[in-house]
Protein backbone atom coordinates (compact mmCIF):
# COMPACT_ATOMS: atom_id res chain seq x y z
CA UNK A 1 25.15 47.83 14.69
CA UNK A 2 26.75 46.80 11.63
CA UNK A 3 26.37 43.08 10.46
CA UNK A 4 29.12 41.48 8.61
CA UNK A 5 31.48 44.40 8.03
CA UNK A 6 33.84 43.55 5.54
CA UNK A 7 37.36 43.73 7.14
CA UNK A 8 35.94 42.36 10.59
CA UNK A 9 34.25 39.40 8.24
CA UNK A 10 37.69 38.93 7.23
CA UNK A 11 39.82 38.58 10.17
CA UNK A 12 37.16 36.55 11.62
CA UNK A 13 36.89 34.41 8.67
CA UNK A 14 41.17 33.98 8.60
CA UNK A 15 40.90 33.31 12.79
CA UNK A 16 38.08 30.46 11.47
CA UNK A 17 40.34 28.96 9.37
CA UNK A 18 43.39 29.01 11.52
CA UNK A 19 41.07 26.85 14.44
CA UNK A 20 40.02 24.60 11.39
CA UNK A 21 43.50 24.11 9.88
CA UNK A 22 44.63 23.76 14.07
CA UNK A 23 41.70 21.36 14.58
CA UNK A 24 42.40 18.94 12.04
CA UNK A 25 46.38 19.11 12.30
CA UNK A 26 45.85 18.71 16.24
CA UNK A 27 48.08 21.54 17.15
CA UNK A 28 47.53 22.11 20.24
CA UNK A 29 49.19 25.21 21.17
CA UNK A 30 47.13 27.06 18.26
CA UNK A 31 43.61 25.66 19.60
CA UNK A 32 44.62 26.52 22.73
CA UNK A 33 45.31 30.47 21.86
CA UNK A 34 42.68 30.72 20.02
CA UNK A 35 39.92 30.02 22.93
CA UNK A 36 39.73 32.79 24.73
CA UNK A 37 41.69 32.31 28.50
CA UNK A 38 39.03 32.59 30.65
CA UNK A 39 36.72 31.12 33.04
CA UNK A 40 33.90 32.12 31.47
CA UNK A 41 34.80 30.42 28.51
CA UNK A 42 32.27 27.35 27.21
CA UNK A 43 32.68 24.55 24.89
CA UNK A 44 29.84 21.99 24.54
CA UNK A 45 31.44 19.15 22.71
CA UNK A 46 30.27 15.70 21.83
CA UNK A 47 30.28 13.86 25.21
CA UNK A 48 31.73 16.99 27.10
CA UNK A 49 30.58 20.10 28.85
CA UNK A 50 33.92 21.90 29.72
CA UNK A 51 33.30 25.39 31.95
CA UNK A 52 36.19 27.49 31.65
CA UNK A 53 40.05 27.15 29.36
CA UNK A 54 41.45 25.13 31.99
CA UNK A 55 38.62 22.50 31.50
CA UNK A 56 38.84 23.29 27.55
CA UNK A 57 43.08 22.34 28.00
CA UNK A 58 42.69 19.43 29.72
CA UNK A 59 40.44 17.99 27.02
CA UNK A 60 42.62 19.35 24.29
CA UNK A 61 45.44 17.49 25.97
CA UNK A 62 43.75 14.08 26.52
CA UNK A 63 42.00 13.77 23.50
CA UNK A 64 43.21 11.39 20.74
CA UNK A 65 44.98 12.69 17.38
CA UNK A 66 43.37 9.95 15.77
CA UNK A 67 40.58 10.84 13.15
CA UNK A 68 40.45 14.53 13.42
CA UNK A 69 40.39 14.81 9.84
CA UNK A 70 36.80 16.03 8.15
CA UNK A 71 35.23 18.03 5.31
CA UNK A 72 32.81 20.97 5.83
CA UNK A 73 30.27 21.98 4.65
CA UNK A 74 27.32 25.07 5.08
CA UNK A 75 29.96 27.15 6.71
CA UNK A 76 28.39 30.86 7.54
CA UNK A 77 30.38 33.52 10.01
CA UNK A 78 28.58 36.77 10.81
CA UNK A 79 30.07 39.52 12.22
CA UNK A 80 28.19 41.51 14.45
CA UNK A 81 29.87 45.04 14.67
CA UNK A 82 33.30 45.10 14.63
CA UNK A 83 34.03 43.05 17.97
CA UNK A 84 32.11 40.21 18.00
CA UNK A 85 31.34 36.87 15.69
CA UNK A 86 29.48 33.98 15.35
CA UNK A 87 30.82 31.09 13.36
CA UNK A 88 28.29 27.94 12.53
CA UNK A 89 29.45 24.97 9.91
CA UNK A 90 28.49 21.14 9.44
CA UNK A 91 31.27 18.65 9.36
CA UNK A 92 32.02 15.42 7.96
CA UNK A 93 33.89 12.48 8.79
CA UNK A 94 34.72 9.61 6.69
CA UNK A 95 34.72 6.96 9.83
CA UNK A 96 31.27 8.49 10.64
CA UNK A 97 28.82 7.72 7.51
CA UNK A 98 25.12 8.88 7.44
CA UNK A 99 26.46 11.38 10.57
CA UNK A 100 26.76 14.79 10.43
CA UNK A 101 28.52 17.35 12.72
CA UNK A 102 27.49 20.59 14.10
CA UNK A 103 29.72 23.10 15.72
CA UNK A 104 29.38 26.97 16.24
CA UNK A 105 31.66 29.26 17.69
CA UNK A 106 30.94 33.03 19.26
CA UNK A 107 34.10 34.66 18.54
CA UNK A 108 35.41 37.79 20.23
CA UNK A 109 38.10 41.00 20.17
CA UNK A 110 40.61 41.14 22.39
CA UNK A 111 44.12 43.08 22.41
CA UNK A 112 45.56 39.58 21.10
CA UNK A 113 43.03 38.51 18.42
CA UNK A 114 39.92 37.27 17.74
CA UNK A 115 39.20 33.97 20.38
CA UNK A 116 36.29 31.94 20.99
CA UNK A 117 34.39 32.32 23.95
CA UNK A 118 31.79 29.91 23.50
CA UNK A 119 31.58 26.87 21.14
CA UNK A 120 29.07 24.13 20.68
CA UNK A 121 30.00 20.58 19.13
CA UNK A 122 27.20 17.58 18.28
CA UNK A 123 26.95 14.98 16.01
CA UNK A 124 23.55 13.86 14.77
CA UNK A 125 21.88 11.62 12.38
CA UNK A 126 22.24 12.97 8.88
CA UNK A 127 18.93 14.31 7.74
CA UNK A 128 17.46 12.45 4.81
């Protein structure tokens, strides 16, 4: 297996900053593509454990625009041969001082693009 081939790196790394650029801007639609439409699909978030996209929507489509915007930071993406992806970062928000975010993403192949089929989300105490 090849780790982080350099055009797979690439498209991973452009479908990374798509979600980011998505996440922040709360565009819906976009988030909502790029999570992969299945039942199988997991995101772990904050307060949340949604099992499968329909649980994933419904949170998308609840959840407040307010605040969504942050800086990262430590952001590393592996690609594991040439279908599959892991994306990890820390986040920062300016309402949320001395806290630091978490989130990784396993990102995979399909006929319409790279999606994320399993994310995690938590916020902890910034380390000293």
């Amino acid at each position: 297996m090849e780790i982080d081939h350099p055009a797979t790196l690439a498209e991973v790394t452009a479908a990374f900053v798509r979600y980011e650029a998505a996440l922040v801007g709360n565009d819906i639609a976009v988030l909502d593509e790029l999570f992969l439409a299945a039942p199988t699909t997991i995101r772990y978030g904050g307060g949340e454990n949604l099992y499968g996209i329909e649980a994933i929507r419904g949170f998308r489509a609840a959840r407040s625009p307010a605040g969504l915007a942050r800086r990262l930071a430590g952001t590393v993406i592996t690609s594991y041969g040439r279908d599959a992806a892991v994306a990890s970062t820390l986040f920062y928000r300016d309402g949320a001082p001395g806290r630091v975010g978490r989130q990784m993403q396993t990102w995979v192949r399909t006929p319409d693009g790279w999606r994320v089929a399993a994310a995690h989300v938590s916020i902890i105490d910034e380390p000293a």
